[in-house]
N, C-alpha and C. Protein backbone atom coordinates (compact mmCIF):
# COMPACT_ATOMS: atom_id res chain seq x y z
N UNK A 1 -5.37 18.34 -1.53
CA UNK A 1 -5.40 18.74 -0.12
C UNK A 1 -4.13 19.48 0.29
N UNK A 2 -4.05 20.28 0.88
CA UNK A 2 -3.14 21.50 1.74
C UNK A 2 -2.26 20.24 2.34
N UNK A 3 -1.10 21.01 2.03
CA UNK A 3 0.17 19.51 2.97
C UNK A 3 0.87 20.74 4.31
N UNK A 4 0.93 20.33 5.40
CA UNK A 4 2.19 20.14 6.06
C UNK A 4 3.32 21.05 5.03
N UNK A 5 4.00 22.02 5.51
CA UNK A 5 5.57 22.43 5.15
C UNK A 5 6.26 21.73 5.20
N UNK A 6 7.28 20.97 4.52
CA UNK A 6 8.41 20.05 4.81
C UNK A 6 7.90 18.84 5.07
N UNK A 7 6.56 18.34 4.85
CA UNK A 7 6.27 17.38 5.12
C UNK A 7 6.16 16.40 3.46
N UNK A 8 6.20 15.07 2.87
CA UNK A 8 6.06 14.68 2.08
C UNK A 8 5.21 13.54 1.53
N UNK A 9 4.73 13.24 0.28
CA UNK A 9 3.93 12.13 0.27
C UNK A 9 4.39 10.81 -0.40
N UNK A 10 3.83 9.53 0.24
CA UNK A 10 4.12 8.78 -0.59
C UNK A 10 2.84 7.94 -0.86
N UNK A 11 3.14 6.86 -2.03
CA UNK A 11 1.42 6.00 -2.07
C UNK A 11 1.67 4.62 -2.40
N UNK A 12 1.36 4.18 -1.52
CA UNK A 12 1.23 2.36 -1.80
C UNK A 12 -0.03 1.78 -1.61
N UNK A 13 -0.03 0.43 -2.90
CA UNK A 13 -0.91 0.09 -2.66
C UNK A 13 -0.53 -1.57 -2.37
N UNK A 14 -1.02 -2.49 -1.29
CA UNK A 14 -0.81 -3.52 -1.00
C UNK A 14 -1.93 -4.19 -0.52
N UNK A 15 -2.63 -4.52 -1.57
CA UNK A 15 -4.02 -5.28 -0.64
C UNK A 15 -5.27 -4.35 -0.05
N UNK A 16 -5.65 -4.81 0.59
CA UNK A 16 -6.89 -4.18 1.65
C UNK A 16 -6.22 -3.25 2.04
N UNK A 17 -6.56 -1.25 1.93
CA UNK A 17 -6.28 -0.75 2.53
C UNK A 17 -6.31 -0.38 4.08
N UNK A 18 -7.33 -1.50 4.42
CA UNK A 18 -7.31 -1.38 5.82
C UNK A 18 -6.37 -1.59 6.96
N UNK A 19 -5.68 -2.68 6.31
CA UNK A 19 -4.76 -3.55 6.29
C UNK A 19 -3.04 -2.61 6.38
N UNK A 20 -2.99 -2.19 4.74
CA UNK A 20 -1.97 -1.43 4.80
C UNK A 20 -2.15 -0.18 5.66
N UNK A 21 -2.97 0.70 5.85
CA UNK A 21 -3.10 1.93 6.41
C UNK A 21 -2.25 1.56 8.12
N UNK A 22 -3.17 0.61 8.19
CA UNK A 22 -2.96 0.18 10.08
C UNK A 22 -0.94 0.03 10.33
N UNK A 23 -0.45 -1.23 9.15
CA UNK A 23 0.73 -1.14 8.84
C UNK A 23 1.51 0.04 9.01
N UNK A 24 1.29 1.40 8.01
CA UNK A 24 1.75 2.25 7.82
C UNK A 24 2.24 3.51 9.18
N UNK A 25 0.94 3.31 9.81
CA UNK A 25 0.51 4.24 11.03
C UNK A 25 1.54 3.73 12.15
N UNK A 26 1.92 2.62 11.93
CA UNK A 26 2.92 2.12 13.13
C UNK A 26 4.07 3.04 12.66
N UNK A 27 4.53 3.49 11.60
CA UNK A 27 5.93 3.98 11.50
C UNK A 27 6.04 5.08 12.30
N UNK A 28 7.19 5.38 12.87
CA UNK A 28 7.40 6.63 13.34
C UNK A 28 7.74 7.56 12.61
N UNK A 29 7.64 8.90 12.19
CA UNK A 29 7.92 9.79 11.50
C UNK A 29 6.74 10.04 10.07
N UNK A 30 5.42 8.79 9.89
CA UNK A 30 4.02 8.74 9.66
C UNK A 30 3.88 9.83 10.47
N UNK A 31 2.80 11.11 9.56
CA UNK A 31 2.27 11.81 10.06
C UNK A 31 1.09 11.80 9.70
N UNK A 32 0.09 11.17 8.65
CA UNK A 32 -1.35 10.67 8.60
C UNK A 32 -1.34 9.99 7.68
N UNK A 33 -2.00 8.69 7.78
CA UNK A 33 -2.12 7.75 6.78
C UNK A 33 -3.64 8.53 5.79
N UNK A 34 -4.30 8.11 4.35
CA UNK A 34 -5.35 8.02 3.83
C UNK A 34 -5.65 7.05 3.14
N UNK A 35 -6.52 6.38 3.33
CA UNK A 35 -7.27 5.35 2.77
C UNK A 35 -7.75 5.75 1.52
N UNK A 36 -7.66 5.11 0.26
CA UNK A 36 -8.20 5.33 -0.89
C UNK A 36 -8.09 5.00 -1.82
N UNK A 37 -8.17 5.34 -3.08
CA UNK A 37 -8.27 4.76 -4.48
C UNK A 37 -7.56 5.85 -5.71
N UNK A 38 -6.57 5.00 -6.17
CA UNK A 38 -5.83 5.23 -6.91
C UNK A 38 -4.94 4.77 -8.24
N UNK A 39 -4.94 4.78 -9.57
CA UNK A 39 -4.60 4.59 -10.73
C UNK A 39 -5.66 4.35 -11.71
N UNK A 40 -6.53 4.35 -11.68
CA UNK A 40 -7.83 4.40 -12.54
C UNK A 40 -8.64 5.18 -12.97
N UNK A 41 -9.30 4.98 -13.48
CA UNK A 41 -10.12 5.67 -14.96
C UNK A 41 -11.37 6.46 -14.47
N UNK A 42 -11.77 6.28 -13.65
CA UNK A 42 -13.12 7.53 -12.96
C UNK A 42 -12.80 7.89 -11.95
N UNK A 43 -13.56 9.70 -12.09
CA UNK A 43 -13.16 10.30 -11.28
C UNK A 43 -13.84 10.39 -9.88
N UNK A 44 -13.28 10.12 -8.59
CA UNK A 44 -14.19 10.29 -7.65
C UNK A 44 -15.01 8.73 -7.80
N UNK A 45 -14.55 7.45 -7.46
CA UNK A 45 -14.98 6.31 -7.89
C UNK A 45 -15.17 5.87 -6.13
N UNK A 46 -16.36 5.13 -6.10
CA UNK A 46 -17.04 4.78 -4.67
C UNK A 46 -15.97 3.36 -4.38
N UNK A 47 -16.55 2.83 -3.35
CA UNK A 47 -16.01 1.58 -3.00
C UNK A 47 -16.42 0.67 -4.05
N UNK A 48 -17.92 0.92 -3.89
CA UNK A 48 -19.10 -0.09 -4.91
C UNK A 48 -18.15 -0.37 -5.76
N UNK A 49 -18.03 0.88 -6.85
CA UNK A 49 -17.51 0.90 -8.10
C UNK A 49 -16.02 0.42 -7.98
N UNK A 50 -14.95 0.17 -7.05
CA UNK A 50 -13.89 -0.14 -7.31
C UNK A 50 -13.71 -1.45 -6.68
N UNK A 51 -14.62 -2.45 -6.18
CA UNK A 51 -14.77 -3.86 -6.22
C UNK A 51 -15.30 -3.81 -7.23
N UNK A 52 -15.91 -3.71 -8.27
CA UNK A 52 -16.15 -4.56 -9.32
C UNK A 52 -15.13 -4.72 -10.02
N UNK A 53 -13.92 -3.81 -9.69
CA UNK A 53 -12.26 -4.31 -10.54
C UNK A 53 -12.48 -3.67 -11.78
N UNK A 54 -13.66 -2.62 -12.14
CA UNK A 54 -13.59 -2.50 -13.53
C UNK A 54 -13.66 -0.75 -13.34
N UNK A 55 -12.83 -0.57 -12.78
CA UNK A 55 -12.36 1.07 -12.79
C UNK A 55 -10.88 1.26 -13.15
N UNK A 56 -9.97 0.20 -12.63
CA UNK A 56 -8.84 0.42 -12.98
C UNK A 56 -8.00 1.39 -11.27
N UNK A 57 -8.76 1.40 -10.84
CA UNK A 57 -8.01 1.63 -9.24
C UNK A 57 -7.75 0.48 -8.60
N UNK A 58 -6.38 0.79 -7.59
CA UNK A 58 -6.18 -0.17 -6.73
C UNK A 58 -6.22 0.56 -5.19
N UNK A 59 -6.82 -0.43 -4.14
CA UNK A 59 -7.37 0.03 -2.77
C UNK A 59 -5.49 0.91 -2.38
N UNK A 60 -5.49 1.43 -2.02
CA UNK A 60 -3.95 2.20 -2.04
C UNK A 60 -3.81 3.02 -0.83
N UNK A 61 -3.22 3.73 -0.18
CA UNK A 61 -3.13 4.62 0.91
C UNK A 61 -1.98 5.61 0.70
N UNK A 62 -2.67 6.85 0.85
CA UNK A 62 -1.91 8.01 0.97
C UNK A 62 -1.09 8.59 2.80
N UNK A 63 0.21 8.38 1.61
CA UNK A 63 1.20 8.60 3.32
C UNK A 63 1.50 9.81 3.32
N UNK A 64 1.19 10.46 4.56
CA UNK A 64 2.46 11.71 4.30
C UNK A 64 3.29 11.80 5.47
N UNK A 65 4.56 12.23 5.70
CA UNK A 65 5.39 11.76 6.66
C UNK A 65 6.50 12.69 6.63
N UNK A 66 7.96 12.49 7.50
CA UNK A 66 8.50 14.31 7.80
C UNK A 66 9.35 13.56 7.59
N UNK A 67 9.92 13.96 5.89
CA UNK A 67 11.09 13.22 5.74
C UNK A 67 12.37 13.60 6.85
N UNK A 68 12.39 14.57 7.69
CA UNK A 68 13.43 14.36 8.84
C UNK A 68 13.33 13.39 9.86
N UNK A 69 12.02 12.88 9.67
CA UNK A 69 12.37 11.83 11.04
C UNK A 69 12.24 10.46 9.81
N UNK A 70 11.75 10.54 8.90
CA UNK A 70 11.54 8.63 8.09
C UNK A 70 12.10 8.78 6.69
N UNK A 71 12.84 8.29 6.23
CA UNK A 71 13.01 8.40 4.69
C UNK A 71 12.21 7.83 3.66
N UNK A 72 12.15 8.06 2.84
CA UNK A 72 10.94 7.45 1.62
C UNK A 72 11.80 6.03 1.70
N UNK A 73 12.88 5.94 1.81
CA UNK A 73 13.48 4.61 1.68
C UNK A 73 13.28 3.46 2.76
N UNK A 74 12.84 3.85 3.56
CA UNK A 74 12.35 3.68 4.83
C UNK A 74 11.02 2.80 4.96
N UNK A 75 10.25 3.93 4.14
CA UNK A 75 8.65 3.73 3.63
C UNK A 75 8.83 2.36 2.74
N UNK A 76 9.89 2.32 1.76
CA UNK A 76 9.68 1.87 1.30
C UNK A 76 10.32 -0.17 1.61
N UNK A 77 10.59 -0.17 2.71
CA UNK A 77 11.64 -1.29 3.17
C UNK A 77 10.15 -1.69 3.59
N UNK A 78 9.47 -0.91 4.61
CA UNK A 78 8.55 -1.15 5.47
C UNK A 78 6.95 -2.39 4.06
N UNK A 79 6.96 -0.98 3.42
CA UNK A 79 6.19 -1.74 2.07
C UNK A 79 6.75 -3.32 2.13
N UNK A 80 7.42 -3.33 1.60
CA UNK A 80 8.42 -4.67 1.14
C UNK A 80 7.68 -5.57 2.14
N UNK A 81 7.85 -5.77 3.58
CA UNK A 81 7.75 -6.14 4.94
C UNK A 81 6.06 -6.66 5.11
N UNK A 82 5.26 -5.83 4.33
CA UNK A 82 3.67 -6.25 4.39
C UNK A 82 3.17 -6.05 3.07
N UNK A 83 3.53 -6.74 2.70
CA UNK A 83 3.30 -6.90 1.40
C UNK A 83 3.71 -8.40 0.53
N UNK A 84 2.54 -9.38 -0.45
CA UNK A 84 3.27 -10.40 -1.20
C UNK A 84 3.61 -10.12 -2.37
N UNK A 85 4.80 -9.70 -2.60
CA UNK A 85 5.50 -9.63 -3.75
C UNK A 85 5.27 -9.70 -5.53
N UNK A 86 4.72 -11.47 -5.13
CA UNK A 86 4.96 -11.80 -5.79
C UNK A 86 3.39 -12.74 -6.51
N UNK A 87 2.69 -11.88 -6.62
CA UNK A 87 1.19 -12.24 -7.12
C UNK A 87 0.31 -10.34 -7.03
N UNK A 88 0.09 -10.62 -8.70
CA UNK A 88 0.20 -9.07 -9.67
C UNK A 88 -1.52 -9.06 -8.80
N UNK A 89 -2.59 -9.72 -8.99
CA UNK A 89 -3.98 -8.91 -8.94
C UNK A 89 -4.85 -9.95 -7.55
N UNK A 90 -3.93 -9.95 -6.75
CA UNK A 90 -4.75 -10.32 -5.34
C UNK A 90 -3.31 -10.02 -4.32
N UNK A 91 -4.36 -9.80 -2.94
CA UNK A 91 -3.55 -9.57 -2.27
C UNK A 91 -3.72 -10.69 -0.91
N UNK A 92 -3.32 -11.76 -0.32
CA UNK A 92 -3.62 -12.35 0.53
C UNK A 92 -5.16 -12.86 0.02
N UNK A 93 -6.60 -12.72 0.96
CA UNK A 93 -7.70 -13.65 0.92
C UNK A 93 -8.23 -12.18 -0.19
N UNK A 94 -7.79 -11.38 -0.98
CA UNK A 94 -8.55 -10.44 -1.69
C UNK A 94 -8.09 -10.98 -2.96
N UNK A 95 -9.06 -11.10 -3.95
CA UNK A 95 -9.01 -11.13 -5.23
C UNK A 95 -9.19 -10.35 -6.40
N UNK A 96 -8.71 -9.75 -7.27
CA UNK A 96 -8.90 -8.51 -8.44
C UNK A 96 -8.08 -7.49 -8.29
N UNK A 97 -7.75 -7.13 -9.61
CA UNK A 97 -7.38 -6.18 -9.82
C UNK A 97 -7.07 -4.72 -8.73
N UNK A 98 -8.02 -4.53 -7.88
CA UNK A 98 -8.03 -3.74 -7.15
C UNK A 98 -7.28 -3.73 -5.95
N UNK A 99 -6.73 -5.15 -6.01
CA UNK A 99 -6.07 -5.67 -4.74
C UNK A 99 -4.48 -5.31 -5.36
N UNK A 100 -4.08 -5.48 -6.51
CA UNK A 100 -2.71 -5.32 -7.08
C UNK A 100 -1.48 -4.46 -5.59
N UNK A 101 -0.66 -5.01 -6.12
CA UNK A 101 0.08 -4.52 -5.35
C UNK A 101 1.16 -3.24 -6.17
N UNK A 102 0.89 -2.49 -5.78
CA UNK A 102 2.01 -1.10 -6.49
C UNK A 102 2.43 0.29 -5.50
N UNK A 103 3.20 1.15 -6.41
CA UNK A 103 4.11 1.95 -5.43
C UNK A 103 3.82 3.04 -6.60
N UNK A 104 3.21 3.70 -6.15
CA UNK A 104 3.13 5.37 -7.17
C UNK A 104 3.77 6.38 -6.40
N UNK A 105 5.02 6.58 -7.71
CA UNK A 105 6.01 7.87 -6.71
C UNK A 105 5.67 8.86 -7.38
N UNK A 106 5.68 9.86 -6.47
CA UNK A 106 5.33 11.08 -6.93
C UNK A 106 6.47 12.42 -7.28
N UNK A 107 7.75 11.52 -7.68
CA UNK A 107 8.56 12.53 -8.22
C UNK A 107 9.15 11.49 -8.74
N UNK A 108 11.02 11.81 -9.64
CA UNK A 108 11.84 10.81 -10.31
C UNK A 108 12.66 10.06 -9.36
N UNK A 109 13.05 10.87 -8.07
CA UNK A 109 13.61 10.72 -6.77
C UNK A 109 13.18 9.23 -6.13
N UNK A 110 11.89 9.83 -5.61
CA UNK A 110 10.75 8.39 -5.72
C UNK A 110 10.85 6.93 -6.55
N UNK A 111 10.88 7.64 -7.82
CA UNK A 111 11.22 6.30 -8.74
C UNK A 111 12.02 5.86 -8.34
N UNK A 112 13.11 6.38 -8.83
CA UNK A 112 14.51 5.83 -8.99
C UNK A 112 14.99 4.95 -7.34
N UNK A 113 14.22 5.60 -6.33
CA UNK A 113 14.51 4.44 -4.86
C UNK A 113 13.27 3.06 -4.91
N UNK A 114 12.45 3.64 -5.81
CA UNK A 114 11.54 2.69 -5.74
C UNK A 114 12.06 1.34 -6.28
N UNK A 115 12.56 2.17 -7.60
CA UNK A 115 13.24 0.91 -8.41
C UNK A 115 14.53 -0.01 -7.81
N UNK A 116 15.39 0.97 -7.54
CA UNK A 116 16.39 0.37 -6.57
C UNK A 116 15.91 -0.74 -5.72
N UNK A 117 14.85 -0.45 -4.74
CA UNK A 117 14.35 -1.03 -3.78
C UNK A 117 14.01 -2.41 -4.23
N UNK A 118 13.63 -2.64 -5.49
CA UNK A 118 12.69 -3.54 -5.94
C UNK A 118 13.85 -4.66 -6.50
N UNK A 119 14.56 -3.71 -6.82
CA UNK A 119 15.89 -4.89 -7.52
C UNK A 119 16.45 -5.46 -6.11
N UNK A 120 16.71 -4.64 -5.15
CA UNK A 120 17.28 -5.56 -3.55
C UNK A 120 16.26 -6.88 -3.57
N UNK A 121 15.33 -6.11 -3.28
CA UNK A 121 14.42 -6.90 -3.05
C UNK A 121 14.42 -8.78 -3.91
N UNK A 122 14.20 -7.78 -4.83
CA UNK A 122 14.48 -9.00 -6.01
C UNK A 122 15.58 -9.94 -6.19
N UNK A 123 16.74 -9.44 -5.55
CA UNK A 123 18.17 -10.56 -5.20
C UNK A 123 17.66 -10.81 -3.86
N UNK A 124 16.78 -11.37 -3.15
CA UNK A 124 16.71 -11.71 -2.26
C UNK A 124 15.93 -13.15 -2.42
N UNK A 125 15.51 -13.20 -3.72
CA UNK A 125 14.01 -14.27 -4.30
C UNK A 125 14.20 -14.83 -5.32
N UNK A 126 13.84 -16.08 -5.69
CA UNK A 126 13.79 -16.64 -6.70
C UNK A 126 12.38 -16.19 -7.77
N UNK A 127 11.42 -16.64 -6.72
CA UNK A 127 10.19 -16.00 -7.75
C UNK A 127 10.68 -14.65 -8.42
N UNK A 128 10.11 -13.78 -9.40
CA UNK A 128 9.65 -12.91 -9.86
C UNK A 128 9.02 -12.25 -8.96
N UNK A 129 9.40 -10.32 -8.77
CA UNK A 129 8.51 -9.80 -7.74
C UNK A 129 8.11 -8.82 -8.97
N UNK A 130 6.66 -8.95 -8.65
CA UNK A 130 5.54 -8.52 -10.05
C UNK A 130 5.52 -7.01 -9.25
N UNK A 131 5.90 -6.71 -8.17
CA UNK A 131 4.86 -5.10 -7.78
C UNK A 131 5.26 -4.00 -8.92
N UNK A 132 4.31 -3.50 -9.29
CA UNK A 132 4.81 -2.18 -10.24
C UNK A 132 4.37 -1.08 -9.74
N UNK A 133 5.45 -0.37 -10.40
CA UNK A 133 5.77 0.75 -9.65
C UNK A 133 5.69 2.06 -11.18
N UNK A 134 4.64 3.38 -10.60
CA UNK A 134 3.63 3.59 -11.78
C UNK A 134 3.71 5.26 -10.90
N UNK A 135 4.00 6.09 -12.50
CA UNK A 135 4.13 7.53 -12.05
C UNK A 135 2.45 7.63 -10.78
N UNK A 136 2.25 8.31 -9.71
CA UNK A 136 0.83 9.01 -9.02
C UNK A 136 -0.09 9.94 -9.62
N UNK A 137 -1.28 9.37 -10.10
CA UNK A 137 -2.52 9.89 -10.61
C UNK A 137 -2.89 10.47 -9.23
N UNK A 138 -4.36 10.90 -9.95
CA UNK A 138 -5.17 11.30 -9.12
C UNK A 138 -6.01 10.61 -7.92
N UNK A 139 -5.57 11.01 -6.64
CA UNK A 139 -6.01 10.07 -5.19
C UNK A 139 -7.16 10.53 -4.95
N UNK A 140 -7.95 9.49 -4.41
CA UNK A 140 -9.28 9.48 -4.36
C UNK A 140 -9.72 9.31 -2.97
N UNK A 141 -10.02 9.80 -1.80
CA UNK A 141 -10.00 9.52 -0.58
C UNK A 141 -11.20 8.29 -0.28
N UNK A 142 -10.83 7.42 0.25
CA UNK A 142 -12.28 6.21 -0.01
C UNK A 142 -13.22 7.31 1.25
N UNK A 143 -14.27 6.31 1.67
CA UNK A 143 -15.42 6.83 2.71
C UNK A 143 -15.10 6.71 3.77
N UNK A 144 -15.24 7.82 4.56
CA UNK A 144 -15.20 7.58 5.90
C UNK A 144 -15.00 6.73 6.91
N UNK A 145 -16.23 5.51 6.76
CA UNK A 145 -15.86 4.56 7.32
C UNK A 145 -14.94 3.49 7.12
N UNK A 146 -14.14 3.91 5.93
CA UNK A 146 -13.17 2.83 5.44
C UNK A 146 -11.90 3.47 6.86
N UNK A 147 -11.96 4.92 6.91
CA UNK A 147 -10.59 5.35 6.99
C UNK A 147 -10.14 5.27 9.07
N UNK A 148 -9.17 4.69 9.21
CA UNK A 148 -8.51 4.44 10.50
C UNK A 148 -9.52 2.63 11.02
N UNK A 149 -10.07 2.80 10.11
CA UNK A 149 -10.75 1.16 10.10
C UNK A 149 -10.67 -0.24 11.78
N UNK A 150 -9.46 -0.35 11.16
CA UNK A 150 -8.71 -0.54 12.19
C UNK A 150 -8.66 -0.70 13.84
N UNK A 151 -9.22 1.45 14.09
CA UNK A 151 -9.07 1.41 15.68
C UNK A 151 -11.11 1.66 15.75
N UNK A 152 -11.17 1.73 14.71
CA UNK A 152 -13.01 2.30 14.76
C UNK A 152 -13.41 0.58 14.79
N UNK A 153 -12.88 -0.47 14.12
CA UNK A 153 -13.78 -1.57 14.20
C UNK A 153 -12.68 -2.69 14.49
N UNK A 154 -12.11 -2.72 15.53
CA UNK A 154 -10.80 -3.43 15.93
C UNK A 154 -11.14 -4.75 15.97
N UNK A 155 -12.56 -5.34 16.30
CA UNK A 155 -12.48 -6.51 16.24
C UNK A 155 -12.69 -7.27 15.33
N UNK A 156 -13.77 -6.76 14.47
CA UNK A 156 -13.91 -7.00 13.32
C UNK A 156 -12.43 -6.85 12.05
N UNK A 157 -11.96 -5.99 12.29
CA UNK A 157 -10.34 -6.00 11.62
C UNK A 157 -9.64 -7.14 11.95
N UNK A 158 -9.38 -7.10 13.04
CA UNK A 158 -8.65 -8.39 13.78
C UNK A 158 -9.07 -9.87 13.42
N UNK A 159 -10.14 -9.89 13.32
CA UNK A 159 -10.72 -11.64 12.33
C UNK A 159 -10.65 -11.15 11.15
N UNK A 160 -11.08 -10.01 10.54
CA UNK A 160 -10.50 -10.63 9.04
C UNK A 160 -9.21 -10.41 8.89
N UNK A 161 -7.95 -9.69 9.26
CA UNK A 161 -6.60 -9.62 9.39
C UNK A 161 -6.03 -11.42 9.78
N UNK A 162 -6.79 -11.95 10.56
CA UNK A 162 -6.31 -13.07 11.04
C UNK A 162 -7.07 -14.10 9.96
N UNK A 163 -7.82 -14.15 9.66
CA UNK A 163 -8.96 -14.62 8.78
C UNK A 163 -8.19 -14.53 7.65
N UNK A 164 -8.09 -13.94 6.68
CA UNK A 164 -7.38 -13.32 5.64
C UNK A 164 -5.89 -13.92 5.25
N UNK A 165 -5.33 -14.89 6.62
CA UNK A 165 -3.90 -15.18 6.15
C UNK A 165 -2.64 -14.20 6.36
N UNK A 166 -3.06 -12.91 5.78
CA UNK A 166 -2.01 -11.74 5.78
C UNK A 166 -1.03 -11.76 6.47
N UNK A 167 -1.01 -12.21 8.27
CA UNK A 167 0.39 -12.01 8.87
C UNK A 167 1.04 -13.57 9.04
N UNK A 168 0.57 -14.60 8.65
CA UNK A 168 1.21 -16.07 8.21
C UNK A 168 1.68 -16.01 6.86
N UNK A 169 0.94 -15.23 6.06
CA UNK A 169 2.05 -15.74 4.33
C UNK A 169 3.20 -14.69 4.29
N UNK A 170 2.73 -13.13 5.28
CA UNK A 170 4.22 -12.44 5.28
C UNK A 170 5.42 -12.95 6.09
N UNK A 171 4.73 -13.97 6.96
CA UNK A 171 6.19 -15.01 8.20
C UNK A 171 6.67 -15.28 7.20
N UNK A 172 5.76 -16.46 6.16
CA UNK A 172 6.06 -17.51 5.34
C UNK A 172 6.66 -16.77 4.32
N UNK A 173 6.79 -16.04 3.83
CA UNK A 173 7.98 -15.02 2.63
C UNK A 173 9.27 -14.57 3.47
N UNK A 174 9.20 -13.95 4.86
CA UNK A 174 10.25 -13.39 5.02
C UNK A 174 11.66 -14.56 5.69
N UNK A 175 10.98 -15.76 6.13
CA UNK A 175 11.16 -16.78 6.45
C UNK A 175 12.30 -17.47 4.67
N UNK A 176 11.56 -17.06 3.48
CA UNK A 176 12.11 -18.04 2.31
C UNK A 176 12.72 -17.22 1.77
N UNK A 177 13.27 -15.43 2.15
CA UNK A 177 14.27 -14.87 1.86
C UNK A 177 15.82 -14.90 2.40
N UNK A 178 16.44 -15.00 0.86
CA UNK A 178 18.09 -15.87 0.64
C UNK A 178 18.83 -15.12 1.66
C-alpha cells in the first residue's frame, strides 16, 4: 500500500487485534492503525484460516505514524504497556499460536530499539519476557469487519475487553514491576 511521505511503519502483534488496534489509535502522532495477519506461511490467509493456528500468522496490526510527532521508541514503550510479556502463544482469554505476542521491525534501526526495549523491559521482571521480535513479512490486511472493531461494535468489544481479563492482568503486571 502507498504510504504517507515522511510517514513510517511499525507492526505489533499482542493478542486480539481488536484489542491492540483500539490501544494503538489512542497514541498521538498514530496516523492509521491496520488490523491483520502477519508472519506466516499463506498468502492472503482469512480469519477462518488463521484461528486454526495452523498458518503460522499472528493477529498483528499495522501502524503507521509521523515519526515527528511519536518515536518508534515510543510505539514501542506503549507495546510494553498492553501487552503480557511473558506467555509465548496466548494472549489474555485467547489461546494459540496466533495470539503470540511479537514486534516485526521493518528495518535494523527498528531492531536494534526493539531489542534494547526488551532488555529494559526485562530488568524490570523476574519472569522471562518471551515476546519475539522477528524481521516483517508480508502483511495481510484481515476483513473489514475486523478493522476499527472497536468504534463499529463498542459494546460488544467492551464485554469481551472486560470479559477477556486484558485490562486487570495488565494492572496486575505493571503493579509487580521492580
Amino acid at each position: 500500500p502507498s504510504q504517507q511521505s515522511g510517514m513510517a511503519t511499525a507492526t505489533f502483534a499482542a493478542g486480539c487485534f481488536w484489542c491492540t488496534e483500539a490501544d494503538f489509535d489512542k497514541v498521538p502522532g498514530v496516523v492509521s492503525t491496520t488490523s491483520g495477519y502477519t508472519g506466516g506461511t499463506v498468502e492472503n490467509p482469512t480469519y477462518r484460516q488463521v484461528t486454526t493456528g495452523r498458518t503460522g500468522h499472528a493477529e498483528s496490526v499495522r501502524v503507521i505514524f509521523d515519526p515527528a510527532a511519536v518515536t518508534y521508541e515510543a510505539l514501542l514503550d506503549h507495546f510494553w504497556k498492553n501487552v503480557d510479556p511473558f506467555v509465548a502463544n496466548r494472549q489474555f482469554c485467547d489461546s494459540g499460536n496466533q495470539y503470540r505476542p511479537e514486534i516485526f521491525y521493518h528495518d535494523e534501526a527498528q531492531r536494534s530499539a526493539a531489542e534494547a526495549s526488551k532488555a529494559n523491559i526485562q530488568k524490570m521482571f523476574r519472569q522471562p519476557i518471551v515476546v519475539t521480535i522477528t524481521a516483517a513479512g508480508p502483511f495481510f490486511a484481515a476483513e473489514d469487519y475486523h478493522q476499527d472493531y472497536y468504534v463499529k461494535n463498542s459494546a460488544q468489544y467492551r464485554f469481551y475487553r472486560f470479559g477477556c481479563g486484558r485490562d486487570r492482568r495488565l494492572e496486575q503486571i505493571a503493579e509487580s514491576a521492580g
